[in-house]
PDB file of N, CA and C in Angstrom:
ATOM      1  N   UNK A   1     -86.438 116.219 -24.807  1.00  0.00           N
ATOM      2  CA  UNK A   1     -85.902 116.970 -25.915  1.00  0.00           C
ATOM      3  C   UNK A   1     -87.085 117.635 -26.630  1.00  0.00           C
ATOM      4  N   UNK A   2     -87.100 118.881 -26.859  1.00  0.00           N
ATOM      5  CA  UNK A   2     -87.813 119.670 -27.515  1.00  0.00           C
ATOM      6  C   UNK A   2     -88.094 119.101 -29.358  1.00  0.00           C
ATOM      7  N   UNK A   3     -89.044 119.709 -29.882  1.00  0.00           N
ATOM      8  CA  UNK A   3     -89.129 119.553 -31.427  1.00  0.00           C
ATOM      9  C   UNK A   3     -88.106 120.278 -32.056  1.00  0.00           C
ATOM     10  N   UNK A   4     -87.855 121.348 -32.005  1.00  0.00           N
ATOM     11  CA  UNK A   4     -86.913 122.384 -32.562  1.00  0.00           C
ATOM     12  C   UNK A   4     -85.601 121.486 -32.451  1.00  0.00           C
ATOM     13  N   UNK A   5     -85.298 121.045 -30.967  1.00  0.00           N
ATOM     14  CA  UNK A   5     -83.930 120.353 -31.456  1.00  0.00           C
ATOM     15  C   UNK A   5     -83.983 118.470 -31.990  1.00  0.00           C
ATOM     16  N   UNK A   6     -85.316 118.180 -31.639  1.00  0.00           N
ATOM     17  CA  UNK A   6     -85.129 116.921 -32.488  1.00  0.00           C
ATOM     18  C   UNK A   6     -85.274 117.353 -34.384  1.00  0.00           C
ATOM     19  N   UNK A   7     -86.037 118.159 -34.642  1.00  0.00           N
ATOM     20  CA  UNK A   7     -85.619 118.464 -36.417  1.00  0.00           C
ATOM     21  C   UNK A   7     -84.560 118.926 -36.745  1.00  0.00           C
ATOM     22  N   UNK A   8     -83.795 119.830 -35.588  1.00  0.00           N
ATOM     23  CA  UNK A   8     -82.824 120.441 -36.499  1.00  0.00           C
ATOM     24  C   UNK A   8     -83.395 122.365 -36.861  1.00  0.00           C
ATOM     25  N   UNK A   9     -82.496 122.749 -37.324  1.00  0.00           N
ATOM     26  CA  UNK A   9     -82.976 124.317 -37.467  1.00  0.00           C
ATOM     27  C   UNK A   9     -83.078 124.013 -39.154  1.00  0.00           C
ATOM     28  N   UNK A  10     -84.383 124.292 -39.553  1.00  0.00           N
ATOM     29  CA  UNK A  10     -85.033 124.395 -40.622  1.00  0.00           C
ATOM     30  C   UNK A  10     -84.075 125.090 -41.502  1.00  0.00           C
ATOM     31  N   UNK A  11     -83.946 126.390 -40.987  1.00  0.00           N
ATOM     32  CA  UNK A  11     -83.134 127.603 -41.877  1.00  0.00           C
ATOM     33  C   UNK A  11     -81.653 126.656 -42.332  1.00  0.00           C
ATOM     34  N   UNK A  12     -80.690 126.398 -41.236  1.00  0.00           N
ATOM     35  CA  UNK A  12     -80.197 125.972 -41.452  1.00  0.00           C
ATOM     36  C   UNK A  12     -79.599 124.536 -42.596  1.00  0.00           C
ATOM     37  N   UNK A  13     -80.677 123.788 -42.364  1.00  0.00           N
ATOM     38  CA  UNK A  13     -80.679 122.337 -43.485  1.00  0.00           C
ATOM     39  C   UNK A  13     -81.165 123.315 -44.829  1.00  0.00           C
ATOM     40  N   UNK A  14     -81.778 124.411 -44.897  1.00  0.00           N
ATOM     41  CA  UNK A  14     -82.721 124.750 -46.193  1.00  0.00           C
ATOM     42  C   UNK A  14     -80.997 125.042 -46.833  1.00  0.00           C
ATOM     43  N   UNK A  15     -80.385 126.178 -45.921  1.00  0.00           N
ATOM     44  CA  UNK A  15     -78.970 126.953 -46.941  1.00  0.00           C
ATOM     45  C   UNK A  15     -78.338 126.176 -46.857  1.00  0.00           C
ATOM     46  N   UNK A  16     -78.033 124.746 -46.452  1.00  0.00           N
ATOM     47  CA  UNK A  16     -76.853 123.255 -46.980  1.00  0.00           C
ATOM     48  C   UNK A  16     -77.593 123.188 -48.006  1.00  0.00           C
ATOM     49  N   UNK A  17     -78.939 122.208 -47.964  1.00  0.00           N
ATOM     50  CA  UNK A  17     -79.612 121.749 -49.463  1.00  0.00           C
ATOM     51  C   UNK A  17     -79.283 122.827 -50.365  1.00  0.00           C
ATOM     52  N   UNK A  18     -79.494 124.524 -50.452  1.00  0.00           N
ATOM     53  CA  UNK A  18     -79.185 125.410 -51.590  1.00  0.00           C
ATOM     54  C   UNK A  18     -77.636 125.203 -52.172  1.00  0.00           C
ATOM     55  N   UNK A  19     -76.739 124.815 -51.084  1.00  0.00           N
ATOM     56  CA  UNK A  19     -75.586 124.987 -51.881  1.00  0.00           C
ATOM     57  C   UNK A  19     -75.375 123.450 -52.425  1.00  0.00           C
ATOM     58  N   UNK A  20     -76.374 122.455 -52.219  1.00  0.00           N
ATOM     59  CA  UNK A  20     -75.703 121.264 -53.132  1.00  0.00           C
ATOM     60  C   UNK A  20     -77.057 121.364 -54.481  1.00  0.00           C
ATOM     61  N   UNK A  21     -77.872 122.188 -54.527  1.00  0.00           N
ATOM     62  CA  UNK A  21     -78.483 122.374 -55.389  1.00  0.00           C
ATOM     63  C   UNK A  21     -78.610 121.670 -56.682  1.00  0.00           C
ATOM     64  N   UNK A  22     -77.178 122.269 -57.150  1.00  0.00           N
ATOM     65  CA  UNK A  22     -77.043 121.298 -58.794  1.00  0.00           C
ATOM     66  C   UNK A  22     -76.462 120.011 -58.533  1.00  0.00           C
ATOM     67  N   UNK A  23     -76.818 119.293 -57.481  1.00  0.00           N
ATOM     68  CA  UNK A  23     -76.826 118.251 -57.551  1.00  0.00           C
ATOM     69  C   UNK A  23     -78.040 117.233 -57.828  1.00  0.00           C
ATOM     70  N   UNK A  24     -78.995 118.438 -57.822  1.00  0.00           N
ATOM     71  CA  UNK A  24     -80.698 117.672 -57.805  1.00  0.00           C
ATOM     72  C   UNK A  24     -81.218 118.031 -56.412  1.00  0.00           C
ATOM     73  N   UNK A  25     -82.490 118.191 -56.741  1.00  0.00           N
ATOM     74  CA  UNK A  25     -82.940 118.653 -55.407  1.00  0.00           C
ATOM     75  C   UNK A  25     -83.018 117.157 -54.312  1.00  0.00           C
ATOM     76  N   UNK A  26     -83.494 116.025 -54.928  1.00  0.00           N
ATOM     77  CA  UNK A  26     -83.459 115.127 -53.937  1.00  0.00           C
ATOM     78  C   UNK A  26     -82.082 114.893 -52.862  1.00  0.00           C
ATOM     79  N   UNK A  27     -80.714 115.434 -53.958  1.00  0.00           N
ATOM     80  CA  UNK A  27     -79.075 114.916 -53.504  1.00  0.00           C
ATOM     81  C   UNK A  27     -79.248 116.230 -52.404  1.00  0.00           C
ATOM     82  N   UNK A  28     -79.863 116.920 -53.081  1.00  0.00           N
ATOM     83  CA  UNK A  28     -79.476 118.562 -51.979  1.00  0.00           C
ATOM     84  C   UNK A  28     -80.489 117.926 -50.709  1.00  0.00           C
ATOM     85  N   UNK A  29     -81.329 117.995 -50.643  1.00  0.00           N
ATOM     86  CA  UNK A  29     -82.142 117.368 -49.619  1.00  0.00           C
ATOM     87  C   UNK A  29     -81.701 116.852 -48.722  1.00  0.00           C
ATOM     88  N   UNK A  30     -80.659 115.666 -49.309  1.00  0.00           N
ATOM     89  CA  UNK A  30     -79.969 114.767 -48.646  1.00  0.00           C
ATOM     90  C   UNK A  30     -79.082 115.471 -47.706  1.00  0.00           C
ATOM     91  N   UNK A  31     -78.055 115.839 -48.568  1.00  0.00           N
ATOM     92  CA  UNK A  31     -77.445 116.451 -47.736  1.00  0.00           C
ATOM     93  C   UNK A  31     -77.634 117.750 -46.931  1.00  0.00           C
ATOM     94  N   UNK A  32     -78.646 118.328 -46.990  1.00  0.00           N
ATOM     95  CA  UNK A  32     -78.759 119.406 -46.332  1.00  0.00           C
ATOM     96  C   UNK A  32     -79.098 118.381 -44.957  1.00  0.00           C
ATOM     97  N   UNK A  33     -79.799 117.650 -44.829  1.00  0.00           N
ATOM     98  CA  UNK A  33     -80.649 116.602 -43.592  1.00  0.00           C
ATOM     99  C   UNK A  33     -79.656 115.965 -43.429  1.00  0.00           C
ATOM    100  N   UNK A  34     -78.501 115.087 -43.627  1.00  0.00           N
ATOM    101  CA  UNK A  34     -77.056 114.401 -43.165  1.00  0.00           C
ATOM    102  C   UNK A  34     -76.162 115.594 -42.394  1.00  0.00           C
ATOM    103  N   UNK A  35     -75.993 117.076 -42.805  1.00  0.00           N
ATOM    104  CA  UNK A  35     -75.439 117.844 -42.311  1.00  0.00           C
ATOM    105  C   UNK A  35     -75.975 119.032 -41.323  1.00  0.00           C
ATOM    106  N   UNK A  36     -77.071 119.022 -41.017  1.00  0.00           N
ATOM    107  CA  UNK A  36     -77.969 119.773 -40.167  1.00  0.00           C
ATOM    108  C   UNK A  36     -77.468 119.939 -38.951  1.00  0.00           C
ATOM    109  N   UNK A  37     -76.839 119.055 -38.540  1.00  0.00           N
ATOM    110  CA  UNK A  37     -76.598 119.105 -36.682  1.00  0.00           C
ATOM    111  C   UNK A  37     -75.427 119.440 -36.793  1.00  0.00           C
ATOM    112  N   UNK A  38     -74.930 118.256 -37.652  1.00  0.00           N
ATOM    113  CA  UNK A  38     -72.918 118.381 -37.626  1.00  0.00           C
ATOM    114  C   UNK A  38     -72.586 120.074 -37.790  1.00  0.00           C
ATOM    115  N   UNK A  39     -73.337 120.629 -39.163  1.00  0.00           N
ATOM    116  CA  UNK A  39     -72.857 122.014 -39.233  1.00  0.00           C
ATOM    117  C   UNK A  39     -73.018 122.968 -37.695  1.00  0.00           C
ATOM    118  N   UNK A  40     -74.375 122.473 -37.218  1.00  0.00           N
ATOM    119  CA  UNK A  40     -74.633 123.566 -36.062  1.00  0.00           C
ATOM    120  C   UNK A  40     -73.614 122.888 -35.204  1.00  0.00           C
ATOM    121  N   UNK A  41     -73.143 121.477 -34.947  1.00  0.00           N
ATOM    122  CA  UNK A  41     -72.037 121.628 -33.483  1.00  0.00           C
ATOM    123  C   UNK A  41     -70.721 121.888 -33.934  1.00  0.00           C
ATOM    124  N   UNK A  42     -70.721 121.830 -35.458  1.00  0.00           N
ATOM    125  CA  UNK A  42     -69.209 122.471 -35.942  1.00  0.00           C
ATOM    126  C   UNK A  42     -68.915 124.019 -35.671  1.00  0.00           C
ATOM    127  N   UNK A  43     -70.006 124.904 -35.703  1.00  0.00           N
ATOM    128  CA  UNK A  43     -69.715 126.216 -35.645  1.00  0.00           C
ATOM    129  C   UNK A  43     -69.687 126.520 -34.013  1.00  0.00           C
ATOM    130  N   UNK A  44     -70.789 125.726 -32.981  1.00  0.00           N
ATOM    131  CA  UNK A  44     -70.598 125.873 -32.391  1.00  0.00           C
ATOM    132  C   UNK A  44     -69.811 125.787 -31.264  1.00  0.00           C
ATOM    133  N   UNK A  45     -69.103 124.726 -32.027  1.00  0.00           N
ATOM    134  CA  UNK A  45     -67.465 124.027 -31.238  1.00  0.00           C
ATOM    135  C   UNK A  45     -66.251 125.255 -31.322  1.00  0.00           C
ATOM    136  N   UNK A  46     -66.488 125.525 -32.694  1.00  0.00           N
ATOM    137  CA  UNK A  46     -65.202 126.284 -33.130  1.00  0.00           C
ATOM    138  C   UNK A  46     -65.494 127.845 -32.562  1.00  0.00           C
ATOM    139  N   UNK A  47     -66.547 128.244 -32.046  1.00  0.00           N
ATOM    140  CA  UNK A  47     -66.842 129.713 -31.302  1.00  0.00           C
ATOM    141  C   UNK A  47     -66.590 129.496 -30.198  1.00  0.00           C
ATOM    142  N   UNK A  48     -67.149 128.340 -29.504  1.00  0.00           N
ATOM    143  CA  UNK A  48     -66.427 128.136 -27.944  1.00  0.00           C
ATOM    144  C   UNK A  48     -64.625 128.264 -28.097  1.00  0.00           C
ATOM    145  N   UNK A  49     -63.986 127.202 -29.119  1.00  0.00           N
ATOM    146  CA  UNK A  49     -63.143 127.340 -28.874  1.00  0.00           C
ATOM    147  C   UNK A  49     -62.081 128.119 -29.464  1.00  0.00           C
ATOM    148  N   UNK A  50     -62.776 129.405 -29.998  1.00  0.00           N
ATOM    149  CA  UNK A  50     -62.038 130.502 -30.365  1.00  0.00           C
ATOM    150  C   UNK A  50     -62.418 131.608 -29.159  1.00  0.00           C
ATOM    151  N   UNK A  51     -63.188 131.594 -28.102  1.00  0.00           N
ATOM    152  CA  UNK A  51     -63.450 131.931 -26.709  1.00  0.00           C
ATOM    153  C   UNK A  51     -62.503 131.788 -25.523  1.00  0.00           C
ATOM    154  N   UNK A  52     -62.175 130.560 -26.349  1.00  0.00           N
ATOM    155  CA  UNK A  52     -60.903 129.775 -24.983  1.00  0.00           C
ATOM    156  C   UNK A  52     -60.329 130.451 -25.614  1.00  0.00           C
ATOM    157  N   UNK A  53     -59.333 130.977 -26.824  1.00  0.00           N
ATOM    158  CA  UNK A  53     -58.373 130.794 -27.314  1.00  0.00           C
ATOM    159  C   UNK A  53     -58.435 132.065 -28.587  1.00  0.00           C
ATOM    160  N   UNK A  54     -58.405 133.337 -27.641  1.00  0.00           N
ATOM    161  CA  UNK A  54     -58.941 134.321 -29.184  1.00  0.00           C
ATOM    162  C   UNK A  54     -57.824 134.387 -30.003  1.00  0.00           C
ATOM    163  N   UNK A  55     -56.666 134.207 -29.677  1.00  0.00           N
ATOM    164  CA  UNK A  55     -55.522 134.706 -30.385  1.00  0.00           C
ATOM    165  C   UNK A  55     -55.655 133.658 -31.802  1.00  0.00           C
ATOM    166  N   UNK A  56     -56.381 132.613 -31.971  1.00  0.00           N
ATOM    167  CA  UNK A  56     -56.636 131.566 -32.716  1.00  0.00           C
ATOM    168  C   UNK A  56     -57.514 131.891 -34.367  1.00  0.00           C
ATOM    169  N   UNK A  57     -57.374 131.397 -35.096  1.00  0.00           N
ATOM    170  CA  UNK A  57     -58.519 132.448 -35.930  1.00  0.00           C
ATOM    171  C   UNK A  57     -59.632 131.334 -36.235  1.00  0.00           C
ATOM    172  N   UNK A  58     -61.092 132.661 -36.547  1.00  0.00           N
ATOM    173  CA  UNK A  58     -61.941 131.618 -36.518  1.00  0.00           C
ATOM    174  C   UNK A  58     -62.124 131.518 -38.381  1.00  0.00           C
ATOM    175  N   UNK A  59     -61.616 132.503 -38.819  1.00  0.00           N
ATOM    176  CA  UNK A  59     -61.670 131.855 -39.950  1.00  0.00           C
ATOM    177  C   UNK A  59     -60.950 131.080 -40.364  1.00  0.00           C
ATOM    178  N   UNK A  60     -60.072 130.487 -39.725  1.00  0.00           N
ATOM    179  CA  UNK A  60     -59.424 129.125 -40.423  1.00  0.00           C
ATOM    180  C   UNK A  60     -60.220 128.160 -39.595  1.00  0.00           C
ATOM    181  N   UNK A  61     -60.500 128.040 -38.679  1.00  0.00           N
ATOM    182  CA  UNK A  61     -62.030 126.914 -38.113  1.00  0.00           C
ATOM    183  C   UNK A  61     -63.105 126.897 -39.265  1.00  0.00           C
ATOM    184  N   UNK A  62     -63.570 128.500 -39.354  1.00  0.00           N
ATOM    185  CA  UNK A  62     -64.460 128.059 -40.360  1.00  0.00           C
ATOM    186  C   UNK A  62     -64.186 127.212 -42.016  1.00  0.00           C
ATOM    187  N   UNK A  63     -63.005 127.546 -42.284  1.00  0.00           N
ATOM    188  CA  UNK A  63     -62.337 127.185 -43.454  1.00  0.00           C
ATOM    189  C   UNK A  63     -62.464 125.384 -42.784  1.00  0.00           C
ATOM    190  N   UNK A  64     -62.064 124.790 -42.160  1.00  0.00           N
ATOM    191  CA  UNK A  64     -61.864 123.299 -41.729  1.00  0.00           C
ATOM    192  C   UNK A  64     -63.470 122.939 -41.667  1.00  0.00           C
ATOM    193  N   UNK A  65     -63.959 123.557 -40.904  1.00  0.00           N
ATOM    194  CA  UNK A  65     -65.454 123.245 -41.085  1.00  0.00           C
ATOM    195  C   UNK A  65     -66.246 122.938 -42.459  1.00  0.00           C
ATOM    196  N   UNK A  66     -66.106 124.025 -43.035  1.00  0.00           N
ATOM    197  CA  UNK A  66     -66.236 123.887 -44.533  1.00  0.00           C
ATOM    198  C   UNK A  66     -65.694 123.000 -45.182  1.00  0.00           C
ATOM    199  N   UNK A  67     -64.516 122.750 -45.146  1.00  0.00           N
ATOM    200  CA  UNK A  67     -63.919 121.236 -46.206  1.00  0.00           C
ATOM    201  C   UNK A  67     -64.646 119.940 -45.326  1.00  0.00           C
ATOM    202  N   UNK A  68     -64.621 120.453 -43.887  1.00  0.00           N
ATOM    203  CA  UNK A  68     -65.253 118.859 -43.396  1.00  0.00           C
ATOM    204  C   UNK A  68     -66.879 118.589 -43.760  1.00  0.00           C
ATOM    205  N   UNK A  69     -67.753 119.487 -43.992  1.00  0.00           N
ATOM    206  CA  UNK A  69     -68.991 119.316 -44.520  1.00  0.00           C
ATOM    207  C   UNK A  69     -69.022 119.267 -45.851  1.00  0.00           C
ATOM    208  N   UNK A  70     -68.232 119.734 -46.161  1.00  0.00           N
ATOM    209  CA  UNK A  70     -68.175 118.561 -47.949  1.00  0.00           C
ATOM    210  C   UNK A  70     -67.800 117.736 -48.435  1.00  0.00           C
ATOM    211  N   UNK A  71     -66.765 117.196 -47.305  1.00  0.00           N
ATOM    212  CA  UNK A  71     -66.257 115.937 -47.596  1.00  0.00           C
ATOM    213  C   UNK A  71     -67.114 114.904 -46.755  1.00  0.00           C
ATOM    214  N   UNK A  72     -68.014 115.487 -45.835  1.00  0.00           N
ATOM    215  CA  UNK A  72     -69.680 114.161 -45.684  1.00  0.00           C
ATOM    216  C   UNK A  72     -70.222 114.732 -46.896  1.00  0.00           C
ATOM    217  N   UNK A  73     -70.407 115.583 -47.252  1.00  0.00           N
ATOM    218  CA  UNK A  73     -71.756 115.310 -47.895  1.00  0.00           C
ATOM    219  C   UNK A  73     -71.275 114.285 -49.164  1.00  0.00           C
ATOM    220  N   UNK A  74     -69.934 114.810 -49.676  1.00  0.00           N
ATOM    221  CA  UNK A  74     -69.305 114.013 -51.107  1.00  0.00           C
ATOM    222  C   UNK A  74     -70.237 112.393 -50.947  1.00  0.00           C
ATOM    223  N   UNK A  75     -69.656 111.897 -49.580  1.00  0.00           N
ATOM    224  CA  UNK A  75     -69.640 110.717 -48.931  1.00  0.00           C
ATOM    225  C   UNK A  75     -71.352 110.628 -49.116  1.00  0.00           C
ATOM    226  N   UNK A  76     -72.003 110.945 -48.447  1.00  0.00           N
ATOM    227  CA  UNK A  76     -73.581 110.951 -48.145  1.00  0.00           C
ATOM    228  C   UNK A  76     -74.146 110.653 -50.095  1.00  0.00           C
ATOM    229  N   UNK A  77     -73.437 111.425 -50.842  1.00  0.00           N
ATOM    230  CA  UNK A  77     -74.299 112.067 -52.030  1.00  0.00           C
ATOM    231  C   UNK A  77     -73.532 110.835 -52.809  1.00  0.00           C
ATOM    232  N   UNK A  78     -72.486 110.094 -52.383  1.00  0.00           N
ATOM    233  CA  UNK A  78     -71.763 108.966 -53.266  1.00  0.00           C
ATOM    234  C   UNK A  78     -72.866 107.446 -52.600  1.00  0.00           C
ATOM    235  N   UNK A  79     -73.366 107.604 -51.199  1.00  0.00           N
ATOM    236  CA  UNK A  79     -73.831 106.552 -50.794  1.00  0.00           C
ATOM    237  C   UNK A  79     -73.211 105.676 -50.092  1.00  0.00           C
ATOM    238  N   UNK A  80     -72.249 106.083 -49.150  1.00  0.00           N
ATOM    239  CA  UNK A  80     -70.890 105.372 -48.528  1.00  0.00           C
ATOM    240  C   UNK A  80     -71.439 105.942 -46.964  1.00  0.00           C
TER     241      UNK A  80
END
């Protein structure tokens, strides 16, 4: 396994940590690094399988994606 995919995409963990921001930078931290991978195989699940399946929309994947990475991070940033 390469470095790039054992850290994670930098860019990526930086714009999670920005949007939990006012939570403190340490909580944003957190969760930007708890959600790093999950976000990249969430988007990349839901593009494959809007590939299989165009008639499907990807913005309601992305919409599910989105409630499911805030409902870890809630979890991550509560300590559960």
């Amino acid at each position: 396994m390469d470095q790039q995919a054992r850290r994670g995409d930098p860019g990526n963990r930086r714009e999670i940590s920005q949007s939990w921001a006012s939570a403190g930078p340490e909580a944003a931290e957190k969760a930007g690094e708890a959600l790093d991978y999950f976000g990249i195989a969430g988007f990349d699940g839901a593009f494959v399988a809007w590939q299989a399946e165009p008639e499907g929309s990807m913005r309601d994947q992305m919409a599910l994606l989105t409630e499911a990475m805030v409902a870890i991070a809630e979890r991550v940033l509560a300590g559960r």
